[in-house]
Protein backbone atom coordinates (compact mmCIF):
# COMPACT_ATOMS: atom_id res chain seq x y z
CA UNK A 1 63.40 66.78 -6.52
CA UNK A 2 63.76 64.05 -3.73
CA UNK A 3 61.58 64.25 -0.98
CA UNK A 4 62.15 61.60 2.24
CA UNK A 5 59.15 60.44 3.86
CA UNK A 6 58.37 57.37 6.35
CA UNK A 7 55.86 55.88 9.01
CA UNK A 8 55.09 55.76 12.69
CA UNK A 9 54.66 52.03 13.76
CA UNK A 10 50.94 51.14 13.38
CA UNK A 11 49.02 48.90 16.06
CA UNK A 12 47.20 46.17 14.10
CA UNK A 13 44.79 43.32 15.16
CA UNK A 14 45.42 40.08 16.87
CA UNK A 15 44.04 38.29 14.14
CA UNK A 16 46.98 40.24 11.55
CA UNK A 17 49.20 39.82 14.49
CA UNK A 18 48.80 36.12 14.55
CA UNK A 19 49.03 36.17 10.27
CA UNK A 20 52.68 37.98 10.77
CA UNK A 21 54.02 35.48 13.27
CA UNK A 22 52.91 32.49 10.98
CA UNK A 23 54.63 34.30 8.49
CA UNK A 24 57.66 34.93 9.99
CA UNK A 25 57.79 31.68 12.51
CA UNK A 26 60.65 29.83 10.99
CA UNK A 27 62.61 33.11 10.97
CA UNK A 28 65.98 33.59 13.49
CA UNK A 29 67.98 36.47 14.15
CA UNK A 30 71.51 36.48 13.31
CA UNK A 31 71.41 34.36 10.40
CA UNK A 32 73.78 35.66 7.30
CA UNK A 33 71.77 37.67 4.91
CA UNK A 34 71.36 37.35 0.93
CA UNK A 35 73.73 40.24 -0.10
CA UNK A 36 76.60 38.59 2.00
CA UNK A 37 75.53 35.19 1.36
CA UNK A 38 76.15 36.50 -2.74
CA UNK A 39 79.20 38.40 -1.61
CA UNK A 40 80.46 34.65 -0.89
CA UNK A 41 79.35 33.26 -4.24
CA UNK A 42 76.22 31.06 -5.07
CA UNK A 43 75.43 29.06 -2.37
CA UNK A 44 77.83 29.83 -0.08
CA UNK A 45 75.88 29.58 3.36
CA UNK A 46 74.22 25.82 2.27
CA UNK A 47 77.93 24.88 0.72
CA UNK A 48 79.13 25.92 4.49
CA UNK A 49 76.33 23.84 6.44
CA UNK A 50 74.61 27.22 7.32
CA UNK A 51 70.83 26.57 8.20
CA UNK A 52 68.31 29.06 6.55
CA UNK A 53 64.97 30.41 7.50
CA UNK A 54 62.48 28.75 6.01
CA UNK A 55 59.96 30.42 2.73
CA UNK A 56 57.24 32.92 3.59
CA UNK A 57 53.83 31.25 4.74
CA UNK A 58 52.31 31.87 1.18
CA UNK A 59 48.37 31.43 2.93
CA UNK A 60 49.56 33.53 5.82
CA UNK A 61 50.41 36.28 3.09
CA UNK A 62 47.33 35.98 1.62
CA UNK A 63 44.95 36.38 4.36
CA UNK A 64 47.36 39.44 5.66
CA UNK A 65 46.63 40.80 2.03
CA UNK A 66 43.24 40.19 2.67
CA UNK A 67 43.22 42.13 5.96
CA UNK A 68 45.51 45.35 4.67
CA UNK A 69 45.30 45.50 0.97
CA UNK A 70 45.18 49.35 -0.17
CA UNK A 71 42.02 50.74 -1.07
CA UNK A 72 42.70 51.48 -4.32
CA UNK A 73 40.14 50.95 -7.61
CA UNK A 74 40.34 47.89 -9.35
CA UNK A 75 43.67 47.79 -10.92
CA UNK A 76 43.08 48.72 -14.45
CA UNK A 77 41.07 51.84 -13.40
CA UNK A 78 43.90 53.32 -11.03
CA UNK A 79 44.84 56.38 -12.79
CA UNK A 80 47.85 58.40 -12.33
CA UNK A 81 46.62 60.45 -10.20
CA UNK A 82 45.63 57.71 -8.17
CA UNK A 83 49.49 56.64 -8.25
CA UNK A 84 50.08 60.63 -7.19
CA UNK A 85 47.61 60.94 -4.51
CA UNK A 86 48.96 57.45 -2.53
CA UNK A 87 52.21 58.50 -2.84
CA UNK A 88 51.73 61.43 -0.91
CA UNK A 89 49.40 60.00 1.47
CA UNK A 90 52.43 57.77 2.27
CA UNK A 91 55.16 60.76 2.12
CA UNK A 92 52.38 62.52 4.89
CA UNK A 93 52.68 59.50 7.10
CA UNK A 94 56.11 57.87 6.81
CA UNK A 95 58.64 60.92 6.56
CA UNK A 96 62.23 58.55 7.74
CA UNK A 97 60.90 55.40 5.87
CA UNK A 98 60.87 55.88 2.15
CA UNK A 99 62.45 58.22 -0.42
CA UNK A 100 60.75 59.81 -3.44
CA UNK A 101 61.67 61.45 -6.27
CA UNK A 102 60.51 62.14 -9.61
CA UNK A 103 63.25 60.64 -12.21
CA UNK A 104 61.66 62.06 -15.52
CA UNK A 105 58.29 63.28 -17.33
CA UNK A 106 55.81 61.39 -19.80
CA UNK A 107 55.65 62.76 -23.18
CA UNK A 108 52.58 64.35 -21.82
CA UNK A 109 54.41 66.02 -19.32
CA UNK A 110 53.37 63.28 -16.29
CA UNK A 111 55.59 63.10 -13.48
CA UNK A 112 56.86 59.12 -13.70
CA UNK A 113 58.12 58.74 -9.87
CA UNK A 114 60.56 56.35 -8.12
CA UNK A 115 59.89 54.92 -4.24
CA UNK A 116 62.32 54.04 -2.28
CA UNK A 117 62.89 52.20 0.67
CA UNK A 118 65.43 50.10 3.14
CA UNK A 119 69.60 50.55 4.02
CA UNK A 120 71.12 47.35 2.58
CA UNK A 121 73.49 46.89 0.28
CA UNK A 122 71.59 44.67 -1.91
CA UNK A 123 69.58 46.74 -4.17
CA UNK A 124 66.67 45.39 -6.12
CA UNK A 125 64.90 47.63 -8.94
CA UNK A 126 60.83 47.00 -10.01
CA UNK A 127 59.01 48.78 -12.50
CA UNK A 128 55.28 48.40 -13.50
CA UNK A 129 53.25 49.50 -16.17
CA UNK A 130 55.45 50.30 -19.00
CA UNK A 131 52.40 48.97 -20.93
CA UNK A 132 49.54 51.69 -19.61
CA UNK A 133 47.11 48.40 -20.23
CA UNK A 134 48.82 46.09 -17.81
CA UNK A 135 48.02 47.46 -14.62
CA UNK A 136 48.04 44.65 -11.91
CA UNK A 137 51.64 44.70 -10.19
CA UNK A 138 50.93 48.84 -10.15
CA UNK A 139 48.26 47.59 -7.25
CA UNK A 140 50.49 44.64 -5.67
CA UNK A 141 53.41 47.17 -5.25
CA UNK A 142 51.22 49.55 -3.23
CA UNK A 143 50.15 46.44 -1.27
CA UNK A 144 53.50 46.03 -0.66
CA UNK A 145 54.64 49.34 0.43
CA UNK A 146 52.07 49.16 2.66
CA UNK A 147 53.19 45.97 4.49
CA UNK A 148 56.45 47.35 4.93
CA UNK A 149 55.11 50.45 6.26
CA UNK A 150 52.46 48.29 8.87
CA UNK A 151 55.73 45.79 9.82
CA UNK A 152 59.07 47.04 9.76
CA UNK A 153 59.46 46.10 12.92
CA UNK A 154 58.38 42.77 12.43
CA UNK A 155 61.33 40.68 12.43
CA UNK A 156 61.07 39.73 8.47
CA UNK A 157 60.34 43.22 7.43
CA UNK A 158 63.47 44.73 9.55
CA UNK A 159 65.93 41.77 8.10
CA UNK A 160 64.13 43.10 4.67
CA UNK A 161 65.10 46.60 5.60
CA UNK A 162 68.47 45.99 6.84
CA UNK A 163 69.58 43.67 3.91
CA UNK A 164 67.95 45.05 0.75
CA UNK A 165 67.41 48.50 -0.91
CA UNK A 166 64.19 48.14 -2.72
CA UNK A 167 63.71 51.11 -5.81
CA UNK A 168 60.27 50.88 -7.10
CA UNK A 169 58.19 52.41 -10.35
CA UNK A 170 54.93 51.63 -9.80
CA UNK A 171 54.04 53.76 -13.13
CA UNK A 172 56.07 53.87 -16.14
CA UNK A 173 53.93 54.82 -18.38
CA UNK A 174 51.37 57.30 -17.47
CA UNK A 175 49.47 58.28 -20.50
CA UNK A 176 49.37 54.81 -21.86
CA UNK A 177 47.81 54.45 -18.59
CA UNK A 178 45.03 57.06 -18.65
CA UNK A 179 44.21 55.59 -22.16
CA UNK A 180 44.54 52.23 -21.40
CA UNK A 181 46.64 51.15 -23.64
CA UNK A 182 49.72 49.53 -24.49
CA UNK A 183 51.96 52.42 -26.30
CA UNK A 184 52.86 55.59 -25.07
CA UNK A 185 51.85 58.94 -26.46
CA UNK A 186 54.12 59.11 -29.36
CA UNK A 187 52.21 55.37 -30.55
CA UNK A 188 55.74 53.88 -29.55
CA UNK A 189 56.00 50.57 -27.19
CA UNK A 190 58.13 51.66 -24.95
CA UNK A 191 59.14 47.78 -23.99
CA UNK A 192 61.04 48.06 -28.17
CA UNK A 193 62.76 51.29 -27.09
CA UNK A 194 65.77 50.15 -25.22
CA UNK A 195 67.97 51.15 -28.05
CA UNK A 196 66.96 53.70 -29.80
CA UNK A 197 65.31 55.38 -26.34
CA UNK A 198 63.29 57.83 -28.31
CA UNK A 199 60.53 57.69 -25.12
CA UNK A 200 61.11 60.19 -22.34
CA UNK A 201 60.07 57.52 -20.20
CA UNK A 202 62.64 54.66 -21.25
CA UNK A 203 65.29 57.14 -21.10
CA UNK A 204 63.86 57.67 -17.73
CA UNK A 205 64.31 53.97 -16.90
CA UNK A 206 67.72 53.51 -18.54
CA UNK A 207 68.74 56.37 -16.77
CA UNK A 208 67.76 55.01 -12.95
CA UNK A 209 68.67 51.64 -13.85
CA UNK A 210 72.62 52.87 -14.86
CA UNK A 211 72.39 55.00 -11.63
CA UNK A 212 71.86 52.29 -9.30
CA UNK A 213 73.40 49.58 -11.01
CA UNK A 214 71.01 47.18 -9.19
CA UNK A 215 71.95 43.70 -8.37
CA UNK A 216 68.64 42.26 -9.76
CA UNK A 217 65.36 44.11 -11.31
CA UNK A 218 61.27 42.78 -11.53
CA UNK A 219 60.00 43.56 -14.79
CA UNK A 220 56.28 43.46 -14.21
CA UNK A 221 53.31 42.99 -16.78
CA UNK A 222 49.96 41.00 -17.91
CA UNK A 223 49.49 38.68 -20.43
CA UNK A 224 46.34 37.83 -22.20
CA UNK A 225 43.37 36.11 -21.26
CA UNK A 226 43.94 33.20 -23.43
CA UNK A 227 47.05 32.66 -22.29
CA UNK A 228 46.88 28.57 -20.82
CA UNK A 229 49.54 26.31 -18.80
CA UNK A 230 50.02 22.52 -18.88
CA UNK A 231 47.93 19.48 -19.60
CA UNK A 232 44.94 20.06 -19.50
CA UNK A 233 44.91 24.09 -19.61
CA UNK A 234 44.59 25.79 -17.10
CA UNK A 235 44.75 30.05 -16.82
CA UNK A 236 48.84 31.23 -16.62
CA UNK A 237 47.32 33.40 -13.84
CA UNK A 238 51.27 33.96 -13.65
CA UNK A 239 54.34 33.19 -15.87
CA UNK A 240 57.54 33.45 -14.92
CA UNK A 241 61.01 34.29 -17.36
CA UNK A 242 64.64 34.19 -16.01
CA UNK A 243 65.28 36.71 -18.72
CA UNK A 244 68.17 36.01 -21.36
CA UNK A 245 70.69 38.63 -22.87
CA UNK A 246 71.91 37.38 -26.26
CA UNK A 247 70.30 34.79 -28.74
CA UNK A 248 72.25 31.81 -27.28
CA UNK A 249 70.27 32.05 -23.63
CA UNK A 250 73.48 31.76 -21.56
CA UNK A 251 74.07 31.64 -18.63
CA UNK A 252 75.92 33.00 -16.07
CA UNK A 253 75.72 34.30 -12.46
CA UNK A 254 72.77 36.91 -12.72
CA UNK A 255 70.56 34.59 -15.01
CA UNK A 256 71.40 31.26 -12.29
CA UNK A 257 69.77 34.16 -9.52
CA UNK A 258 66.61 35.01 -11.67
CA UNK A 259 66.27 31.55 -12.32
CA UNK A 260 66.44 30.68 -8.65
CA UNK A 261 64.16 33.87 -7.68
CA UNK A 262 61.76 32.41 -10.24
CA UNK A 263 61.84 28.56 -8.20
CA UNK A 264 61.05 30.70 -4.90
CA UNK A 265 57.77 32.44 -6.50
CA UNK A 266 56.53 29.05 -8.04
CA UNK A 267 56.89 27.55 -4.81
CA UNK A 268 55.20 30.54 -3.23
CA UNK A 269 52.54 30.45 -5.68
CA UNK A 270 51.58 27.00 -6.12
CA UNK A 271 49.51 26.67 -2.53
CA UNK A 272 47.06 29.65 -4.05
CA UNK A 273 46.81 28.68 -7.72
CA UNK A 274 47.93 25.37 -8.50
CA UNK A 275 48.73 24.50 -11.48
CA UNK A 276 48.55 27.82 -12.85
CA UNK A 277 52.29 29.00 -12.82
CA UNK A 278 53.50 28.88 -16.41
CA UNK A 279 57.37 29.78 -17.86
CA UNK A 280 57.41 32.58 -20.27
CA UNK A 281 58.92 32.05 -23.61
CA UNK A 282 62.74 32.91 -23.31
CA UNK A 283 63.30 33.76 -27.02
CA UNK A 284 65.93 36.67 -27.06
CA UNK A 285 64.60 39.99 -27.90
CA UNK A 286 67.26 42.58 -29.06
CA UNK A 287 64.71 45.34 -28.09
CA UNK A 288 63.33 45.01 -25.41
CA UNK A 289 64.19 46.69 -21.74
CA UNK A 290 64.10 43.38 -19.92
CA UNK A 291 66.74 42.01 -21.85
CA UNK A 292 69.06 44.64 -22.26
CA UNK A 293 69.05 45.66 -18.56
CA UNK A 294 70.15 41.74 -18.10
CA UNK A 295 72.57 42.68 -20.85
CA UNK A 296 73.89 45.93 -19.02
CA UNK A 297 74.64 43.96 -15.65
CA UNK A 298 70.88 43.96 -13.81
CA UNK A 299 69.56 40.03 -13.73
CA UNK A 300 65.96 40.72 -14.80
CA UNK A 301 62.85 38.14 -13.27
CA UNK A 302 59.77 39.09 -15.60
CA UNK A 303 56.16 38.64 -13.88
CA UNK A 304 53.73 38.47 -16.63
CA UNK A 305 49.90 38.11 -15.03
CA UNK A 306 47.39 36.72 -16.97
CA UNK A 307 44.22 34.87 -16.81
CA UNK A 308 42.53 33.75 -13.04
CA UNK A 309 39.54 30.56 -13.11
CA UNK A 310 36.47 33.77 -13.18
CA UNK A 311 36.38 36.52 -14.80
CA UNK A 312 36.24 38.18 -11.60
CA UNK A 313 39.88 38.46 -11.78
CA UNK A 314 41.65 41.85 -10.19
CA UNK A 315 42.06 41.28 -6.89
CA UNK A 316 43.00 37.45 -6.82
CA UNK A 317 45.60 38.39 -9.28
CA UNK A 318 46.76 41.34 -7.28
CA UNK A 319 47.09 39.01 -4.14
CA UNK A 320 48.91 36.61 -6.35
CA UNK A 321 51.78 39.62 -7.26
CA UNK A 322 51.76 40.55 -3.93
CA UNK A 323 52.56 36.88 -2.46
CA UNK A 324 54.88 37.02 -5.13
CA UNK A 325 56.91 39.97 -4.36
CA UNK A 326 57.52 39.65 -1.06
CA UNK A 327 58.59 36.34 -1.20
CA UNK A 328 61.06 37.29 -3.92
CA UNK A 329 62.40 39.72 -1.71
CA UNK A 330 62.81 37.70 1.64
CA UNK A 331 64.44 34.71 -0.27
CA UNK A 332 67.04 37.60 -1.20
CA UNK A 333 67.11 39.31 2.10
CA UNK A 334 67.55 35.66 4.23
CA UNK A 335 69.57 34.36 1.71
CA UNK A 336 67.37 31.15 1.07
CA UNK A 337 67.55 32.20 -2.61
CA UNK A 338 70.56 30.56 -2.87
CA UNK A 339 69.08 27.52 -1.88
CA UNK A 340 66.45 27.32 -4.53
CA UNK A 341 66.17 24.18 -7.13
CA UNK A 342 66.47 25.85 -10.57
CA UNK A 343 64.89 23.08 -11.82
CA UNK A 344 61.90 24.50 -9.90
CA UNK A 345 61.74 26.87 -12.81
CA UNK A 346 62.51 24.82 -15.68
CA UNK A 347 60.27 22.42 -15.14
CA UNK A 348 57.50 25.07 -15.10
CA UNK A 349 55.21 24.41 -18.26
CA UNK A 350 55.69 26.76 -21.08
CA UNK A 351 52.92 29.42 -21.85
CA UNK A 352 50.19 28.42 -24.51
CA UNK A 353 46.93 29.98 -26.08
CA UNK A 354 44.72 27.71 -25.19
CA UNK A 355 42.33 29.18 -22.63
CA UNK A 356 38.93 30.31 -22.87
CA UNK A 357 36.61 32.37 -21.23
CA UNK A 358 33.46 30.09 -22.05
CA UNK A 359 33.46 26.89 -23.41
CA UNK A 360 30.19 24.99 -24.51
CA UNK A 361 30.48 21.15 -25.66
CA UNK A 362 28.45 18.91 -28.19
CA UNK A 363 25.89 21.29 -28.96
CA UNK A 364 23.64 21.51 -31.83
CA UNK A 365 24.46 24.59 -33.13
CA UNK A 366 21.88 26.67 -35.11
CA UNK A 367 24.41 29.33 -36.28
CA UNK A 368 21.95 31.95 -38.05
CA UNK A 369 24.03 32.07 -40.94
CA UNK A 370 21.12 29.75 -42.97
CA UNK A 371 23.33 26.62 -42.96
CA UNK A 372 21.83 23.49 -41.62
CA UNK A 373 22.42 22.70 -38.10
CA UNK A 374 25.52 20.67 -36.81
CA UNK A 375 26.98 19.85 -33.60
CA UNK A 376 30.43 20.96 -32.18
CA UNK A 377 31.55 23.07 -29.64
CA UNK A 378 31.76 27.15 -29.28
CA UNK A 379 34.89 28.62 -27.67
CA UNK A 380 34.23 32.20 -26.01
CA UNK A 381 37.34 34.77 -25.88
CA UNK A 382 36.86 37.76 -23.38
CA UNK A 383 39.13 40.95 -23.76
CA UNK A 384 38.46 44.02 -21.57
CA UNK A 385 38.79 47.71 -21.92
CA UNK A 386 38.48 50.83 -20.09
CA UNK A 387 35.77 53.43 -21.11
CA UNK A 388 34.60 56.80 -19.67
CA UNK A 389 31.26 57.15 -19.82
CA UNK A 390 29.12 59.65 -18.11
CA UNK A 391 32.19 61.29 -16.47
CA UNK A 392 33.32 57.56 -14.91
CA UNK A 393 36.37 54.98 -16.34
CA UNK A 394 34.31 51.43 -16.48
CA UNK A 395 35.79 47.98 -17.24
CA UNK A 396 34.20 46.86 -20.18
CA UNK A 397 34.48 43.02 -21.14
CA UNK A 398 33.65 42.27 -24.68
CA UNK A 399 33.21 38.43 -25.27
CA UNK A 400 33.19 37.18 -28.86
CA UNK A 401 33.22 33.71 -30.51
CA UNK A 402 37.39 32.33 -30.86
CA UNK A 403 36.34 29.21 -32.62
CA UNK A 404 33.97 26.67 -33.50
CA UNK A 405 34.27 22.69 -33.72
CA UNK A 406 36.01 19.93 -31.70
CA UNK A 407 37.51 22.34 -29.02
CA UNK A 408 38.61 19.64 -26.69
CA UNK A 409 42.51 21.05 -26.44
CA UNK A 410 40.79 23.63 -24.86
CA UNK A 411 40.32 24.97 -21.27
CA UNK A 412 38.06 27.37 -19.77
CA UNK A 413 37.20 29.77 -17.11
CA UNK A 414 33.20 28.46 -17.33
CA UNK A 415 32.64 25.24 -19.17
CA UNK A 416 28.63 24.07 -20.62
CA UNK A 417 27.97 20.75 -21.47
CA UNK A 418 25.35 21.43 -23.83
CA UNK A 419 24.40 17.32 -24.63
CA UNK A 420 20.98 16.80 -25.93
CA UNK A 421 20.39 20.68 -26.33
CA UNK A 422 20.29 23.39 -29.10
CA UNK A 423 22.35 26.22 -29.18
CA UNK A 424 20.83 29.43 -30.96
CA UNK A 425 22.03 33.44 -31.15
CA UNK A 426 20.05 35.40 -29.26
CA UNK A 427 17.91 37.68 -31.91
CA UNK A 428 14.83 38.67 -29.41
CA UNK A 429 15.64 41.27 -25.85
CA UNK A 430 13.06 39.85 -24.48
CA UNK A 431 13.33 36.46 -24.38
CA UNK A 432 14.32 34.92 -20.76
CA UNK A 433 14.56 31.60 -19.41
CA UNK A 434 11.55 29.67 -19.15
CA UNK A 435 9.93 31.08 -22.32
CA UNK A 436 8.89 29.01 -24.90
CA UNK A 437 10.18 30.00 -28.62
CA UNK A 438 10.41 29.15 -32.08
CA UNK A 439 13.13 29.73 -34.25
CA UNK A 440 12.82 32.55 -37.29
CA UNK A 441 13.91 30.72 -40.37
CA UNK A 442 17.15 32.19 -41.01
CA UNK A 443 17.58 31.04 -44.66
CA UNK A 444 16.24 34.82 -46.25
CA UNK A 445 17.59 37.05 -43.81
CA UNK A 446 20.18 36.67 -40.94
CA UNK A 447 19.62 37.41 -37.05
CA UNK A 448 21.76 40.40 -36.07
CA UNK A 449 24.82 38.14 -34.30
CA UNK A 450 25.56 34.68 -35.93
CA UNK A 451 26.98 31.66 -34.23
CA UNK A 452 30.57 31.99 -36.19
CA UNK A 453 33.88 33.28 -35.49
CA UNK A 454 34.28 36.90 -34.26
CA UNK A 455 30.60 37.16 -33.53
CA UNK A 456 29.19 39.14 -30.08
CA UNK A 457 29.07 36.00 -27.54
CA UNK A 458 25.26 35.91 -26.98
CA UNK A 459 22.87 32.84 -27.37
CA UNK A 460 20.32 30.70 -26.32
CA UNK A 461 20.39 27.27 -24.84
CA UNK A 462 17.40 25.92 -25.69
CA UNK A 463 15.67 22.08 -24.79
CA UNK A 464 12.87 20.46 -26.74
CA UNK A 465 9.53 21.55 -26.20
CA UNK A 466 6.49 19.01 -26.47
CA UNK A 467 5.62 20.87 -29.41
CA UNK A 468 7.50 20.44 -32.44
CA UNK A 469 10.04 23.16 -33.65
CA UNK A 470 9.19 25.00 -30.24
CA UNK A 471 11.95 25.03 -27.88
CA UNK A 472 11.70 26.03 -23.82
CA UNK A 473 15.02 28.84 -23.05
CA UNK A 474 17.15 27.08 -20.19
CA UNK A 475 20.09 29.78 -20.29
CA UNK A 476 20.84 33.25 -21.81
CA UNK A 477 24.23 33.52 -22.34
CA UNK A 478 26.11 36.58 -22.73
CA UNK A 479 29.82 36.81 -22.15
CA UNK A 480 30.94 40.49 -20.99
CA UNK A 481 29.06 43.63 -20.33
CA UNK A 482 29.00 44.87 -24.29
């Protein structure tokens, strides 16, 4: 079934007016486009003196996001019926814009769906949420099916249009998605099927990708929470791979594009999150989609979204994708990808685990567990899940206790110093700051969290009282909302 849908040019504010011409001011008409700029080989245009437009306006982007984003849930709540419903909505509105069809089933029997949209010859395949618990680039292409829809008259969006055919898959995985979790149905990662394709849904995949042979594919997905770039850490809020295709990492034309297309999203990225761009490890892996579909002739960028500074995280991290993403795709429409510094990319620090949600320093620690106390630092790990409770999916954020001792390699979304002040687990509801408390003696019997590793993230910060072995409560600490 392919249905063809598109929109009617929307007015839009002065203010979103203004946003789009900062955008787009360095654009001209007339310049040579991307696909025949690659026609010519890399670099063609700069080797023939050819001035290009210059990148996207990255905080102009933002604040457009800002104005326009899709009102959608927060990303790891968006369901598939969500995906369904906007899909139509658009179809209803936009019936000589895009093209939709639905290129396979779920092992559930979920329709997976492919968007479609401009008339060049270029043609660039994304795909989202082939892990149902990595949800984030499922919002940011919405966002960005929307801008196109808003703008294609707009003289970036038609040079988009004109140059590049963009095939989109906003959700791969559509039970893993109403479960929230990585694995399909059958209990099989889907991202280890590219082989064997046992999943109705990476046959799905293989199958579009062989159909359109694209000239370059986004493989989009989060990361975890922990996950840290450079000296000191800081959150990867995004990582970026130029995707190998055998163990020796070699490379040739597509990989010297991804690599380039990488450059251009750093460069994109770095005025919103500084220092919070890392490289994905590039370690072959025989299995997986990304690398194959490099392997079969489609140049894969992967987009892996992981931590922001607070753990209120969605929709910076959706704005982050969608800055992303359309700069990706105007360096390939103008051409300026060709332009790019690899090095750009290479230089990008490579991914550690070395972030924290909470980290509290040179405590004394009171750890419940009946030794005596000792000072150190506590390192806080969040995770998050989706639960329905009451007839309602929630985001629930567990925090629990990663590690104990000198933590100073460390980084962290919150950081405590805790000198001169006692650190306790919380063993009384009732206790708030500004109470006055003594300790239990915890050498018989044990509170019901301890301060040790994989223990509920809940404690008391607690200062000196006048009163010997009384202490006054300057901060209840709880990580999460579990």
């Amino acid at each position: 079934m392919r249905t063809f849908f598109a929109a009617h040019p929307s007015r839009w504010s002065a203010q979103t007016r203004l946003a789009i011409i900062v955008a787009c001011l360095a654009f001209a008409p007339g310049l040579k486009t991307g696909p025949a700029a690659a026609a010519e080989g890399p670099d063609a245009s700069v080797a023939q003196g050819v001035a290009r437009p210059a990148g996207v306006d990255s905080l102009a982007l933002a604040s457009l996001w800002d104005a326009e984003r899709v009102d959608l849930p927060l990303a790891p709540l968006i369901t598939h019926s969500d995906v369904e419903s906007r899909l139509k909505a658009v179809r209803e509105v936009t019936p000589d814009l895009f093209s939709l069809e639905e290129i396979g089933r779920s092992v559930e029997g979920k329709p997976i769906y492919h968007l479609s949209f401009g008339r060049g010859p270029f043609t660039v395949l994304l795909w989202s949420q082939m892990h149902g618990d990595e949800p984030t680039a499922t919002s940011a292409l919405f966002d960005l099916v929307e801008y196109v829809r808003r703008h294609r008259t707009e003289p970036a969006v038609a040079r988009l249009l004109d140059a590049l055919t963009v095939h989109v898959v906003p959700m791969l995985n559509p039970d893993g998605a109403e479960r929230f979790q990585r694995r399909n149905a059958q209990g099989i990662d889907i991202n280890r099927d590219a082989l064997h394709l046992q999943t109705p849904e990476g046959r799905a995949l293989k199958a579009l990708r062989d159909r359109l042979s694209a000239a370059v594919g986004f493989n989009l997905h989060n990361q975890g929470w922990r996950t840290s770039a450079g000296q000191p850490p800081k959150p990867a809020s995004i990582s970026l791979l130029s995707v190998a295709y055998d163990e020796a990492r070699t490379e040739n034309d597509g990989r010297r594009l991804t690599k380039r297309l990488c450059a251009v999203i750093r460069d994109a990225l770095d005025p919103l999150a500084p220092g919070q761009v890392g490289r994905y490890d590039d370690e072959y892996e025989v299995r997986a989609f990304g690398d194959n579909i490099t392997k079969w002739g489609t140049p894969v960028v992967l987009i892996e979204t992981g931590p922001w500074t607070t753990m209120e995280a969605d929709r910076p991290l959706v704005r982050l994708n969608f800055v992303a993403l359309v700069a990706a795709l105007d360096a390939l429409a103008t051409g300026r990808v060709h332009g790019a510094d690899p090095a750009r990319y290479e230089s990008l620090p490579v991914n550690e685990s070395r972030m924290l949600a909470l980290r509290i320093t040179n405590a004394t620690i009171v750890a419940g567990t009946g030794v005596a106390p000792f000072t150190g630092d506590v390192g806080v790990a969040a995770t998050r899940a989706v639960r329905t409770e009451k007839g309602r999916r929630q985001v629930v954020v567990t925090g629990r206790i990663e590690d104990l001792g000198d933590l100073r390699v460390y980084g962290a979304m919150e950081e405590v110093d805790a000198t001169g002040l006692t650190l306790a687990p919380a063993f009384d509801p009732a206790v708030k700051v500004g109470d006055e408390i003594s300790l239990p003696d915890w050498t018989a019997s044990r509170p019901p969290a301890t301060i040790s590793v994989g223990q509920l993230a809940h404690f008391y910060l607690l200062r000196p009282a006048t009163a010997p072995g009384r202490y006054l409560v300057e901060r209840v600490i709880r990580v999460g909302n579990r």
